[in-house]
N, C-alpha and C. Protein backbone atom coordinates (compact mmCIF):
# COMPACT_ATOMS: atom_id res chain seq x y z
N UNK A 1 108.27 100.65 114.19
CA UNK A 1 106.98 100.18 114.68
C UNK A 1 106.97 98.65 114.77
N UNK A 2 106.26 98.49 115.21
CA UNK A 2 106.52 96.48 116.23
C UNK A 2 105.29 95.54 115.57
N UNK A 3 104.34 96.45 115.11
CA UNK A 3 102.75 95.75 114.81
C UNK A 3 102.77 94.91 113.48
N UNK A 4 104.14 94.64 113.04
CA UNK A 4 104.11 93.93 111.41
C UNK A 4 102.93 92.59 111.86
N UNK A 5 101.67 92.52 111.52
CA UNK A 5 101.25 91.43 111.68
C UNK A 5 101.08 90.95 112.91
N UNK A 6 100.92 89.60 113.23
CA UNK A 6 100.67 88.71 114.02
C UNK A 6 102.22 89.01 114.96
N UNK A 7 103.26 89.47 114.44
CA UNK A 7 104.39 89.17 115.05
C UNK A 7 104.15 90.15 116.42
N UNK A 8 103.48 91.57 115.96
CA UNK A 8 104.03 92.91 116.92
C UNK A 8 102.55 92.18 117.85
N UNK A 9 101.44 91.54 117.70
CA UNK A 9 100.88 90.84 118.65
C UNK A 9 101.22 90.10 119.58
N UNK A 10 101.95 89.26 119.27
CA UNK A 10 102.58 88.37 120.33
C UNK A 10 103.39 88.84 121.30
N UNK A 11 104.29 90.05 120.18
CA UNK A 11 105.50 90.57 121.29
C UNK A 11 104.75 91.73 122.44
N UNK A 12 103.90 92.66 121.88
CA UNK A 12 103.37 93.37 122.77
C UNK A 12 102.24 92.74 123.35
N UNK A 13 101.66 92.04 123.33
CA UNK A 13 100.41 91.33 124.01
C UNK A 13 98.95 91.62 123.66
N UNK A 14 98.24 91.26 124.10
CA UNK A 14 96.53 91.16 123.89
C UNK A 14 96.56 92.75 123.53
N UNK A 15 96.43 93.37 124.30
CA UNK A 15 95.79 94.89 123.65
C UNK A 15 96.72 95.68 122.40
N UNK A 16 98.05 95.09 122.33
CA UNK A 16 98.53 95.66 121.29
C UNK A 16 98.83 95.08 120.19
N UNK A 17 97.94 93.69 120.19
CA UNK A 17 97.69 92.94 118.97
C UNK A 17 96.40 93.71 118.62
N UNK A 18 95.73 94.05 119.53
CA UNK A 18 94.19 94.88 119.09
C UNK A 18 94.89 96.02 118.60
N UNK A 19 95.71 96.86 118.76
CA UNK A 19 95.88 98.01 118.10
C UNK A 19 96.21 97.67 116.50
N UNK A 20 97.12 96.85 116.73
CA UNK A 20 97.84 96.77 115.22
C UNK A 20 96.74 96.09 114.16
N UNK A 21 95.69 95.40 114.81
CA UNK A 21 94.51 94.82 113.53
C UNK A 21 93.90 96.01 113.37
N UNK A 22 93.55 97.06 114.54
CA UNK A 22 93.02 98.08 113.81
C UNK A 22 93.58 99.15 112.97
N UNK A 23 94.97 99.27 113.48
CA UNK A 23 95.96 100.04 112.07
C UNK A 23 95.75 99.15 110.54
N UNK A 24 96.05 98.12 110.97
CA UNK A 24 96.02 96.90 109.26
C UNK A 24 94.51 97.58 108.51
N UNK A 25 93.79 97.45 109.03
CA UNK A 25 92.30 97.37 108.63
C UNK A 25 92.14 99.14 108.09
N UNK A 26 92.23 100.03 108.51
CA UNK A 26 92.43 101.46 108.50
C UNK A 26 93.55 101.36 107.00
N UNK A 27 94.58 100.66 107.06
CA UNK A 27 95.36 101.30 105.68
C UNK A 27 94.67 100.02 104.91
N UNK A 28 93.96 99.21 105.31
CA UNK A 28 93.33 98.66 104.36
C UNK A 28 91.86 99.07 103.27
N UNK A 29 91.28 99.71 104.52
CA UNK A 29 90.01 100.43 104.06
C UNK A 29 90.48 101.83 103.00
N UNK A 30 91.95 102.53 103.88
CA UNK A 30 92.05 103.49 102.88
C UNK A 30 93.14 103.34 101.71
N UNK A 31 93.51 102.17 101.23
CA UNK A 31 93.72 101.60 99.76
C UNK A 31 92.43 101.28 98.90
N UNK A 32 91.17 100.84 99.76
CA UNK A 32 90.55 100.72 99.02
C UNK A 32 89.89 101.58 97.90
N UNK A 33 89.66 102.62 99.20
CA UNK A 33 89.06 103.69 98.76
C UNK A 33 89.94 104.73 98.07
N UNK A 34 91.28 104.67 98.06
CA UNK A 34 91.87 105.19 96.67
C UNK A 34 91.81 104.41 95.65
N UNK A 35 92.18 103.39 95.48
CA UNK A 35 91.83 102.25 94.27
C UNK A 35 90.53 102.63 93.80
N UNK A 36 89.58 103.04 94.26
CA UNK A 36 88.30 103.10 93.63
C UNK A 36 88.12 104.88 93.59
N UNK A 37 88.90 105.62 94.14
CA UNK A 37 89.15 106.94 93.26
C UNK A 37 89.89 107.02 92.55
N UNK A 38 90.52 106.75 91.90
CA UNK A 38 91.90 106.75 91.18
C UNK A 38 91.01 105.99 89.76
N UNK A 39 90.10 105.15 89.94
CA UNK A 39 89.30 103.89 89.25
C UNK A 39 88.63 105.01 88.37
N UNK A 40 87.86 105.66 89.55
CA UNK A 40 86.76 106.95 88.55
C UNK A 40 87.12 107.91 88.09
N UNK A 41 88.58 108.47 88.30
CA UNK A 41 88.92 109.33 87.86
C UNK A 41 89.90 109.22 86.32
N UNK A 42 90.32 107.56 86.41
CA UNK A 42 90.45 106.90 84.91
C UNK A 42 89.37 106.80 84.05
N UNK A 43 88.01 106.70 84.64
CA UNK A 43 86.74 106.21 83.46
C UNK A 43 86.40 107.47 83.54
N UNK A 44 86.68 108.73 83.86
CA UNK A 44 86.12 110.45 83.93
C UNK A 44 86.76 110.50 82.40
N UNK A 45 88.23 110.01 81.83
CA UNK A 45 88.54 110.75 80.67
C UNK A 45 88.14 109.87 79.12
């Protein structure tokens, strides 16, 4: 896959710098939201 960052932007251009911020953001949102299940399921015991 080409989207590491800013790099797979430049090389594929305008719309596939838009794809790859919205992949970043997507495994970003869903780390979060395991970090904060994983969180409650430590303070459950």
């Amino acid at each position: 896959m080409m989207g590491w960052g800013g790099y797979g932007g430049m090389m594929g251009g305008y719309g596939f710098g838009v794809l790859s911020t919205i992949f970043w953001l997507i495994i970003l949102i869903d780390l979060i939201l395991l970090g904060v299940w994983l969180w409650k399921q430590i303070q459950k015991k």
